[in-house]
Protein backbone atom coordinates (compact mmCIF):
# COMPACT_ATOMS: atom_id res chain seq x y z
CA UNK A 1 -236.78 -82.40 59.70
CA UNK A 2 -233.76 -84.67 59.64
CA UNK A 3 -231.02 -81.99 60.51
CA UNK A 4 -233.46 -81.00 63.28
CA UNK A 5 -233.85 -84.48 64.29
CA UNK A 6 -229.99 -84.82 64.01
CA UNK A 7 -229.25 -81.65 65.66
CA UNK A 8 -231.17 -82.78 68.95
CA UNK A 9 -229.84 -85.97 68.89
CA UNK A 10 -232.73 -88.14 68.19
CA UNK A 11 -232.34 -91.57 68.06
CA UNK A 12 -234.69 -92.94 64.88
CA UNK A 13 -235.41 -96.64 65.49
CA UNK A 14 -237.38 -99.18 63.36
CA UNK A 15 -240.18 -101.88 64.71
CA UNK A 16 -239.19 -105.52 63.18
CA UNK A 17 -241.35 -106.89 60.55
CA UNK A 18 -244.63 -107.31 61.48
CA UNK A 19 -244.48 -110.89 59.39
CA UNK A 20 -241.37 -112.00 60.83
CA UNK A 21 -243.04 -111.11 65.17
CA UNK A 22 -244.05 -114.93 66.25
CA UNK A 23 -246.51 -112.82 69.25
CA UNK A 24 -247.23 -109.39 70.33
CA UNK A 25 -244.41 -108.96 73.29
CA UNK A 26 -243.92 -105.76 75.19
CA UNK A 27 -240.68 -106.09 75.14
CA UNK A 28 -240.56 -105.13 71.27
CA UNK A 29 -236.70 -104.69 70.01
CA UNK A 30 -236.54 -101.09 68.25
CA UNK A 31 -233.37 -101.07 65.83
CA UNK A 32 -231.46 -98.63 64.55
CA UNK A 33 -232.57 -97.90 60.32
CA UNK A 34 -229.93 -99.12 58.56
CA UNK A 35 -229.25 -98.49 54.53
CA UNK A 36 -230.89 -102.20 53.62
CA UNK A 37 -233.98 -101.16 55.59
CA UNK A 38 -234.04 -97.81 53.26
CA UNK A 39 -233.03 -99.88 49.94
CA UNK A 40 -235.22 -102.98 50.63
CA UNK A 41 -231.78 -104.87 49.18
CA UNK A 42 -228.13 -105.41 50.44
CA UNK A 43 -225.81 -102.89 49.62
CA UNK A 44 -223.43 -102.94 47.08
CA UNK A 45 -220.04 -102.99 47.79
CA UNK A 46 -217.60 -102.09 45.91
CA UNK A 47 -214.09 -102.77 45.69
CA UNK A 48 -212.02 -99.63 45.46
CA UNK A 49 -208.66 -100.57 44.43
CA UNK A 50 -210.18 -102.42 41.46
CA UNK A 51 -212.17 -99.50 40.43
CA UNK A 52 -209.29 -97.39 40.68
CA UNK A 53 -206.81 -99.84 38.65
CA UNK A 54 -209.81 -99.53 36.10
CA UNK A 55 -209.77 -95.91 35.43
CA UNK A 56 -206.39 -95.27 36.59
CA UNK A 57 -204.31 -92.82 33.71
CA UNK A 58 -208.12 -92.54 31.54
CA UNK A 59 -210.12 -90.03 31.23
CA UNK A 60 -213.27 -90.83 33.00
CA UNK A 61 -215.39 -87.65 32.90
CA UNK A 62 -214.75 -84.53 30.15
CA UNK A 63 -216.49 -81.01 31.14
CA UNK A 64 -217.01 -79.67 27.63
């Protein structure tokens, strides 16, 4: 349903938080879904170059 969504270009919005409206306005702001709204958290972000100097020269996974 997404790819078909995706493949007709439709726009998938949000409504705000029905605790966070202060009164019912017409003039509702749709966002776009963002990754928080689907993790109910911030994301995590990581820092690359760290994570590389970690593992860099190791083994990190072995395919036995």
């Amino acid at each position: 349903m997404v790819e078909i969504a995706a493949q007709q270009k439709v726009e998938i919005l949000r409504l705000p938080n029905l605790l966070e409206m202060q009164s019912i306005d017409p003039e509702i702001e749709l966002r776009p879904i963002e990754l928080e709204d689907l993790l109910q958290r911030p994301a995590v972000r990581l820092h690359t170059p760290k994570i590389a100097s970690m593992i860099e020269s190791r083994i990190v996974m072995q395919r036995r």
